[in-house]
C-alpha atoms as a PDB file:
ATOM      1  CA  UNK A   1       0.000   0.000   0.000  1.00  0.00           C
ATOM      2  CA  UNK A   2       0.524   3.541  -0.476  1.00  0.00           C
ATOM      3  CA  UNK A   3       1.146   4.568   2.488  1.00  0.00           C
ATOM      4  CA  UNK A   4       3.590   2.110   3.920  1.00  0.00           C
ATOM      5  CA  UNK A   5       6.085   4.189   1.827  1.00  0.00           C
ATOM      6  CA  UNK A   6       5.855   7.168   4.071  1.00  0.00           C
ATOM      7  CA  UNK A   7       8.161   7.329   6.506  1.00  0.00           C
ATOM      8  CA  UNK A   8       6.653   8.561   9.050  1.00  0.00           C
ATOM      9  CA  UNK A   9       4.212   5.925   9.578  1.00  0.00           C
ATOM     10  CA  UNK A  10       6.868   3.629  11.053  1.00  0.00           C
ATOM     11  CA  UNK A  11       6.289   6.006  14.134  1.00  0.00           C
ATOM     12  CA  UNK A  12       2.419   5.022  14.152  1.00  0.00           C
ATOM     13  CA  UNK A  13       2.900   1.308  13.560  1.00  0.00           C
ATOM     14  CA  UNK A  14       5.709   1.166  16.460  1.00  0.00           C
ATOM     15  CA  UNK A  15       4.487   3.097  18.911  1.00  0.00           C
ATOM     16  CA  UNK A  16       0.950   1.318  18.717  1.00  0.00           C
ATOM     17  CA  UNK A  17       2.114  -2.505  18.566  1.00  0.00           C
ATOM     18  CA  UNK A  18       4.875  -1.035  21.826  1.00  0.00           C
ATOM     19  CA  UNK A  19       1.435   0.907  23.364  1.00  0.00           C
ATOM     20  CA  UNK A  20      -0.212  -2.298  23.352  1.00  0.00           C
ATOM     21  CA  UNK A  21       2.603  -4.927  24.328  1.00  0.00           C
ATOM     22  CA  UNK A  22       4.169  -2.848  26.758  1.00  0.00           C
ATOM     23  CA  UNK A  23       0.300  -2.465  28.338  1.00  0.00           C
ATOM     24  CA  UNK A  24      -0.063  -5.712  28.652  1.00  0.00           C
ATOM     25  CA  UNK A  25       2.969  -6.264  30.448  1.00  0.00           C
ATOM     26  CA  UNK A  26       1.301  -3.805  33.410  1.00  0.00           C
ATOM     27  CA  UNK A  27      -2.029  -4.227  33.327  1.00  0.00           C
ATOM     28  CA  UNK A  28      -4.411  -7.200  32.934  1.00  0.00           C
ATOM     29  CA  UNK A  29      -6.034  -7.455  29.647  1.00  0.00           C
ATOM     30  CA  UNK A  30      -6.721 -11.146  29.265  1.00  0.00           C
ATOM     31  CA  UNK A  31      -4.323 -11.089  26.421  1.00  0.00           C
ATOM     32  CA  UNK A  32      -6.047  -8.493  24.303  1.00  0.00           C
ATOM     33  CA  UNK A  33      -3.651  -6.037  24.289  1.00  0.00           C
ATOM     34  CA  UNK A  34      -0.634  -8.307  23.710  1.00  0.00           C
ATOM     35  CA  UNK A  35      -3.101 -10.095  20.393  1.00  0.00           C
ATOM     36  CA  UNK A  36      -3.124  -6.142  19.000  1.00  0.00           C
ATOM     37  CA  UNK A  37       0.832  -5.153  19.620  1.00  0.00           C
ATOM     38  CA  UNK A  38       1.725  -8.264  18.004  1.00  0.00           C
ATOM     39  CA  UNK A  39      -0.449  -7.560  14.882  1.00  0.00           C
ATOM     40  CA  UNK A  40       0.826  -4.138  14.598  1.00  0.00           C
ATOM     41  CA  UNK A  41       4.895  -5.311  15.250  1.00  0.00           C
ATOM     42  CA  UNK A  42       4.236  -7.968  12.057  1.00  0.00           C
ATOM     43  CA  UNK A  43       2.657  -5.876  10.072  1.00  0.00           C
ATOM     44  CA  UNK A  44       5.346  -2.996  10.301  1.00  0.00           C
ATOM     45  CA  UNK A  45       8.270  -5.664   9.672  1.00  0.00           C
ATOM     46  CA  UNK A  46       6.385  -7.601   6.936  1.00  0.00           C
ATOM     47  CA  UNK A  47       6.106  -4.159   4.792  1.00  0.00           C
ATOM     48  CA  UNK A  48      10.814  -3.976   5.346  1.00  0.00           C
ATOM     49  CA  UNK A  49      11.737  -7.644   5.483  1.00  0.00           C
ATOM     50  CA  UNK A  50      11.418 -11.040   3.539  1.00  0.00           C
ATOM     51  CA  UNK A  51      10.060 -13.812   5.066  1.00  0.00           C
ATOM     52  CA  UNK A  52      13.850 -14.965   6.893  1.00  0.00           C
ATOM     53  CA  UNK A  53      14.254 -11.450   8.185  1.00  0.00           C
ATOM     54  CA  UNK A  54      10.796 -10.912   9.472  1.00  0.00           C
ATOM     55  CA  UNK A  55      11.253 -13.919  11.858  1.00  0.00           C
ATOM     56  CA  UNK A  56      14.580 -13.422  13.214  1.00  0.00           C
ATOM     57  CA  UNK A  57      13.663  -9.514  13.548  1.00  0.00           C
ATOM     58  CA  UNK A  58      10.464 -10.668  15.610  1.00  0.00           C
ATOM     59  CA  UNK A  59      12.595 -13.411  17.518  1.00  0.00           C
ATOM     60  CA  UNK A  60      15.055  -9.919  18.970  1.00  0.00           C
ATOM     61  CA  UNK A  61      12.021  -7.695  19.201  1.00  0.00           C
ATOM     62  CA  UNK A  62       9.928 -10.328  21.625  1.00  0.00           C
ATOM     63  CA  UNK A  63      13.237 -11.127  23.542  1.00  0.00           C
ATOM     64  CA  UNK A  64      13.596  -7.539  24.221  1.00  0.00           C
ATOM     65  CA  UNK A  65       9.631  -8.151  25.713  1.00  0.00           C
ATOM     66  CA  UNK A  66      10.730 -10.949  27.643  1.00  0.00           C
ATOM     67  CA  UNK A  67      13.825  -9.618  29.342  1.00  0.00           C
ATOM     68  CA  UNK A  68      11.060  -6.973  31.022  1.00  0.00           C
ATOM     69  CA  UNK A  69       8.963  -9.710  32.003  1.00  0.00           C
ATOM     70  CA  UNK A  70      12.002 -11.122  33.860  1.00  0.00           C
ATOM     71  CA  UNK A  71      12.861  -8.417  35.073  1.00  0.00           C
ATOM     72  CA  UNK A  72       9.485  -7.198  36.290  1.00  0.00           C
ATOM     73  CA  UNK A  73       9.173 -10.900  37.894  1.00  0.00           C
ATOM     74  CA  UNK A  74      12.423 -11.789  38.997  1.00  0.00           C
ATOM     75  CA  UNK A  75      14.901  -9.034  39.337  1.00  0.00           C
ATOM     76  CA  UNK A  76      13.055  -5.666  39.745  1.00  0.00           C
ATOM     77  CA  UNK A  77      16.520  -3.667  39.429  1.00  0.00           C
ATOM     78  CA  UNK A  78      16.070  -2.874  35.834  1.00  0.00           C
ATOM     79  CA  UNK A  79      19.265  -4.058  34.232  1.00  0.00           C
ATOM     80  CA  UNK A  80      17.496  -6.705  31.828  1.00  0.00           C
ATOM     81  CA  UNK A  81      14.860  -4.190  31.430  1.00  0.00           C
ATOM     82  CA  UNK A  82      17.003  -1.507  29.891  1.00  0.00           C
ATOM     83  CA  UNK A  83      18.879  -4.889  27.289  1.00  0.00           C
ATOM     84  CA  UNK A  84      15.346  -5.367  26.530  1.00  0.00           C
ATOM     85  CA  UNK A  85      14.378  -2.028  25.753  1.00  0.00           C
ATOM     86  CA  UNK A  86      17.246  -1.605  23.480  1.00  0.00           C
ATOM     87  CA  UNK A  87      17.420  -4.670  21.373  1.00  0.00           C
ATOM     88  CA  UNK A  88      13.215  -3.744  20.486  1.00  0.00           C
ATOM     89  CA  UNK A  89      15.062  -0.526  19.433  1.00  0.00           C
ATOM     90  CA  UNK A  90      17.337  -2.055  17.479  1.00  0.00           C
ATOM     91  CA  UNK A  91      15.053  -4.773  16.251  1.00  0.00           C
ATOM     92  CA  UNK A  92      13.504  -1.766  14.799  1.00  0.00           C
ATOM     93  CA  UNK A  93      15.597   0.191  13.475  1.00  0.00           C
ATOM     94  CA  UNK A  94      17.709  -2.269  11.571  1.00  0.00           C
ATOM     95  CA  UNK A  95      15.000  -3.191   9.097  1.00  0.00           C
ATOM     96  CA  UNK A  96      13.943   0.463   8.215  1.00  0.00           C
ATOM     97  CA  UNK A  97      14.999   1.869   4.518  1.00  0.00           C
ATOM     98  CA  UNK A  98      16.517   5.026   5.494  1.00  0.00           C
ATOM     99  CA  UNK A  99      17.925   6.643   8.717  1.00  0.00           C
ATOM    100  CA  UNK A 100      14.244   8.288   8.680  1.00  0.00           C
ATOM    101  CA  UNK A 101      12.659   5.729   8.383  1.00  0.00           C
ATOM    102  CA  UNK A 102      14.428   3.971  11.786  1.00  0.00           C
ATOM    103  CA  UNK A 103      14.323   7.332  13.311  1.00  0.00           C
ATOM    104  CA  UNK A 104      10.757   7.527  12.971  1.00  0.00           C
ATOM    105  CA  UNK A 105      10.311   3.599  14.326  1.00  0.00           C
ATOM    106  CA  UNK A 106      12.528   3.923  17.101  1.00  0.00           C
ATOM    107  CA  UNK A 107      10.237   7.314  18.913  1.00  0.00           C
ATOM    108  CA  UNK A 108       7.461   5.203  18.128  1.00  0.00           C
ATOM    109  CA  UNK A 109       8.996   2.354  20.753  1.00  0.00           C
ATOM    110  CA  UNK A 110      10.013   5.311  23.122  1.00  0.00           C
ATOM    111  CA  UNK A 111       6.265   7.346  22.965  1.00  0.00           C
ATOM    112  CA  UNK A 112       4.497   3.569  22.881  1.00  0.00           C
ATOM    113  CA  UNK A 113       6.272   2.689  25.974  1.00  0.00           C
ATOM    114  CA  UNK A 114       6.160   5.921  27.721  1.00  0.00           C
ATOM    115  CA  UNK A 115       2.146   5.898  26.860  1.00  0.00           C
ATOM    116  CA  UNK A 116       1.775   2.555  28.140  1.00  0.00           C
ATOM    117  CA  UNK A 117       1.957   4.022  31.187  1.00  0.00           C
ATOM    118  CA  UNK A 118      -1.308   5.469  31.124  1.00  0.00           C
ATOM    119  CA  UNK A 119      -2.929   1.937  31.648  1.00  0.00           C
ATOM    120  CA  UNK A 120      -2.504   1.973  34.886  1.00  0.00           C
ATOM    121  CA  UNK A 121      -4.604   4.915  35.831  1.00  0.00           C
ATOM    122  CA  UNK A 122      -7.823   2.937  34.023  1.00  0.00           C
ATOM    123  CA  UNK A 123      -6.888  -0.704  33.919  1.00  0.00           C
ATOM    124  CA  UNK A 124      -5.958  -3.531  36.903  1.00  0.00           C
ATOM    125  CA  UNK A 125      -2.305  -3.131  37.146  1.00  0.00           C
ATOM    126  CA  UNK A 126      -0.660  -6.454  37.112  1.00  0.00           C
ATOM    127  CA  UNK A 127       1.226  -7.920  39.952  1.00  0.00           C
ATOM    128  CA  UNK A 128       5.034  -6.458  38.380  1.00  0.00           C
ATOM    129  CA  UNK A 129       8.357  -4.558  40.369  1.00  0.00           C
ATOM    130  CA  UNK A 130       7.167  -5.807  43.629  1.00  0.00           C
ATOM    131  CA  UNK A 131      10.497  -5.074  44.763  1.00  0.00           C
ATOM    132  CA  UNK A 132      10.601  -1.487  43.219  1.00  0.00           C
ATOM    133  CA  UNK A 133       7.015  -0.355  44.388  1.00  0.00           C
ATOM    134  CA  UNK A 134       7.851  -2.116  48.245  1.00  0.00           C
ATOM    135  CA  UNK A 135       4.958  -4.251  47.662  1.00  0.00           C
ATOM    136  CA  UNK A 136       6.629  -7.631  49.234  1.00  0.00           C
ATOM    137  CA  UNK A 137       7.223  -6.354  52.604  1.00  0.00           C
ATOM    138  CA  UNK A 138      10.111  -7.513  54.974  1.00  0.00           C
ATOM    139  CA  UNK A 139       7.591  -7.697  58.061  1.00  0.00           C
ATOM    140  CA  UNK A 140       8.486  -8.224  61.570  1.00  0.00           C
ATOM    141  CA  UNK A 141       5.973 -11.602  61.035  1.00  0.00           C
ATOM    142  CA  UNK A 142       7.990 -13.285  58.660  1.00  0.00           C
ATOM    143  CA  UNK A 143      11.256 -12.659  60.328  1.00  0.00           C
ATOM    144  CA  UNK A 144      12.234  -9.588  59.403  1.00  0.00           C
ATOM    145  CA  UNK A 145      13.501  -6.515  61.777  1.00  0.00           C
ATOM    146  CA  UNK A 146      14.845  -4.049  59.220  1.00  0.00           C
ATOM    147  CA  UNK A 147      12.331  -1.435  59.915  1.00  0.00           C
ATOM    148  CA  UNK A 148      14.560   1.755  61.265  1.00  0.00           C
ATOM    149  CA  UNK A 149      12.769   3.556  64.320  1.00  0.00           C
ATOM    150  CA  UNK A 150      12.824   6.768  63.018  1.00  0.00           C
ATOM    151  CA  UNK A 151      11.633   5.404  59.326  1.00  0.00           C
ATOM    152  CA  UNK A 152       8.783   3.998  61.199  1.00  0.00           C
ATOM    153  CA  UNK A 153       7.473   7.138  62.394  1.00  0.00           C
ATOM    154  CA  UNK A 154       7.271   8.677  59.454  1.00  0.00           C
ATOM    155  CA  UNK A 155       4.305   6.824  58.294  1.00  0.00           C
ATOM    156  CA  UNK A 156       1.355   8.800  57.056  1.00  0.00           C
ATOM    157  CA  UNK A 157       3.140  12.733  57.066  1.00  0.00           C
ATOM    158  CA  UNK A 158       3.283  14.782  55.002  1.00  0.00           C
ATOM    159  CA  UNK A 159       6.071  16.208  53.077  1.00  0.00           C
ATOM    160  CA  UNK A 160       7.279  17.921  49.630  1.00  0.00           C
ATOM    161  CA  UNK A 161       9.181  16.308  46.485  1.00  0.00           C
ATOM    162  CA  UNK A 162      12.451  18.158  46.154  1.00  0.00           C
ATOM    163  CA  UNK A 163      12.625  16.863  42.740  1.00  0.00           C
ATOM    164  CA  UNK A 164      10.378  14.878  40.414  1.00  0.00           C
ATOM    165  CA  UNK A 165       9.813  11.479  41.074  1.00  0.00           C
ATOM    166  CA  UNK A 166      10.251   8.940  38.225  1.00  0.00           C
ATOM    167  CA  UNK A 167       9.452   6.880  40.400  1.00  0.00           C
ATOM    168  CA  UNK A 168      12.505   7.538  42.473  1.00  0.00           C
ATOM    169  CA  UNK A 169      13.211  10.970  43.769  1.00  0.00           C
ATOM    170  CA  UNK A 170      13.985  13.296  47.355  1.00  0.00           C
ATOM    171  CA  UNK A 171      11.449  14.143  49.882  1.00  0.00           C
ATOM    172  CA  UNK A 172      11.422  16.869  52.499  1.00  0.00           C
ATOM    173  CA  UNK A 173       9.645  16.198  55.675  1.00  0.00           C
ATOM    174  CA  UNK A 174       9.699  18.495  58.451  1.00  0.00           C
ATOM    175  CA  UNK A 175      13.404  19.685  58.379  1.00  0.00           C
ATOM    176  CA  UNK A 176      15.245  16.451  57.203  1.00  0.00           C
ATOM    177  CA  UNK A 177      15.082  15.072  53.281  1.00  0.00           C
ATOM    178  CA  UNK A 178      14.920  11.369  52.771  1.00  0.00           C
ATOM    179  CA  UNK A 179      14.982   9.269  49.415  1.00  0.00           C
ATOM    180  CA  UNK A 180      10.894   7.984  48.299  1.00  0.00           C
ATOM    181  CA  UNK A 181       9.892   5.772  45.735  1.00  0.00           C
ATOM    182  CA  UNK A 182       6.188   6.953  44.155  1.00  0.00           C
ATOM    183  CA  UNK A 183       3.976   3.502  43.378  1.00  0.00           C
ATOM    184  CA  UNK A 184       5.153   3.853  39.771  1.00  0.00           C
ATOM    185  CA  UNK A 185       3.559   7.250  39.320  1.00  0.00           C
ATOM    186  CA  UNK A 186       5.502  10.290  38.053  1.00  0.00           C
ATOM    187  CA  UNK A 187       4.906  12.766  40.778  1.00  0.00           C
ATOM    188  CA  UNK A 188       6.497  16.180  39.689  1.00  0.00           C
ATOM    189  CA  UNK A 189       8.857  18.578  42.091  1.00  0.00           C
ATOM    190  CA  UNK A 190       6.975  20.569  44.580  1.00  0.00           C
ATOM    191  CA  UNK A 191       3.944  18.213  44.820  1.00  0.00           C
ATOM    192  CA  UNK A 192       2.438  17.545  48.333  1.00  0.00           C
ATOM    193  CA  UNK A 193       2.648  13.642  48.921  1.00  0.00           C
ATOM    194  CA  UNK A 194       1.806  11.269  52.397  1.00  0.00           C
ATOM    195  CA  UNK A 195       4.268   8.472  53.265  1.00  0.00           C
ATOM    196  CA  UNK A 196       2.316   5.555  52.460  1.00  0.00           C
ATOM    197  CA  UNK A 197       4.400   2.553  53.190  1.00  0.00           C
ATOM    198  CA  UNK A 198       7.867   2.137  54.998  1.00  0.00           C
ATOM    199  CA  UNK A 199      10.051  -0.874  54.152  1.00  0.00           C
ATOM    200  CA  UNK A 200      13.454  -0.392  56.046  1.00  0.00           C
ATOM    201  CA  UNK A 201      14.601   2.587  55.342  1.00  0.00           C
ATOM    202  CA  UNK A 202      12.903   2.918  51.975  1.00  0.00           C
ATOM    203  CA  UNK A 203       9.547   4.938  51.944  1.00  0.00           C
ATOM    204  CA  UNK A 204       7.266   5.027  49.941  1.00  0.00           C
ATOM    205  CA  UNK A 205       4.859   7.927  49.240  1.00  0.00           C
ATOM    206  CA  UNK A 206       1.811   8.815  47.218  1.00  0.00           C
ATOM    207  CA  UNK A 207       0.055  11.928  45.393  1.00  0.00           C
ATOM    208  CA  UNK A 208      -1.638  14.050  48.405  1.00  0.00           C
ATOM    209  CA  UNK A 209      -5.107  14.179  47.426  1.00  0.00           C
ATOM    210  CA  UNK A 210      -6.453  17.376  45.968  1.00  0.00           C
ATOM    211  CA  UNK A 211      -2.736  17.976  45.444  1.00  0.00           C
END
């Protein structure tokens, strides 16, 4: 078709079948999502590559989705998630005609993923970073006795991001700043937040409402 010879609708193609995969990965869509990003991912390689191509550029771009999985699941520190990020980039980028062309495909990954993100405020977020959003807690019941005395005390106040959270960032509380951790929400510099959840010395804080 026509328009598969514009360049600039590598960045639609991309950054819907990322939107959708990507989505899937943090919210719970009984597959749906994933059915749509993988439609949109095989279309945009089918239109570059031959039949050989296609499948060994799919094989890279769906390992780069599985080393987030893993990550999400296993590691929560982000290393694999970053590998996986890049070889989707790569996967494509290396099929497109011109620089363009792969310019265009790779800020459709990078605006897919970073919309993704906007899932989470309609759909069930999946069960994902555990670790990074201090969901499995190291209570005293299980065995743990991590929790700092002071840390403790500073559930439920009030304080002020010093910078933006993304989702890791500086608080000030009372006359002291300590390092937070939003629940995978961007919360920008100078927004009012409570202390939610204290995990050791990690804290972790949410939008104050009618902030």
């Amino acid at each position: 078709m026509e328009i598969f010879s514009q360049e600039w609708i590598a960045i639609i193609i991309t950054g819907l079948a990322t939107l959708f995969l990507i989505g899937e990965i943090l919210v719970n869509m009984r597959g749906i999502f994933a059915l749509l990003g993988i439609g949109f991912i095989t279309v945009y390689f089918s239109v570059y590559l031959e039949t050989d191509s296609l499948i060994l550029m799919l094989v890279i771009y769906f390992i780069g989705i599985a080393l987030i999985i893993i990550d999400g699941k296993v590691l929560n520190d982000g290393t694999l998630a970053t590998i996986g990020t890049a070889a989707m980039i790569a996967a494509v980028a290396l099929p497109a005609p011109n620089f363009a062309a792969g310019a265009y495909a790779v800020l459709g990954v990078i605006l897919g993923a970073a919309g993704s993100l906007f899932f989470l405020k309609v759909f069930k977020r999946r069960d994902m970073w555990n670790k990074i959003t201090l969901k499995d807690k190291l209570t005293s019941e299980a065995g743990y006795n991590s929790i700092n005395a002071e840390y403790k005390t500073l559930l439920h106040q009030e304080a002020v991001t010093l910078n933006d959270l993304r989702p890791v960032g500086t608080i000030r509380l009372g006359n002291k700043d300590y390092s937070a951790i939003s629940n995978g929400q961007w919360i920008p510099k100078g927004t009012e937040v409570v202390v939610t959840e204290v995990d050791g010395t990690k804290i972790l804080v949410e939008r104050k409402k009618n902030s």
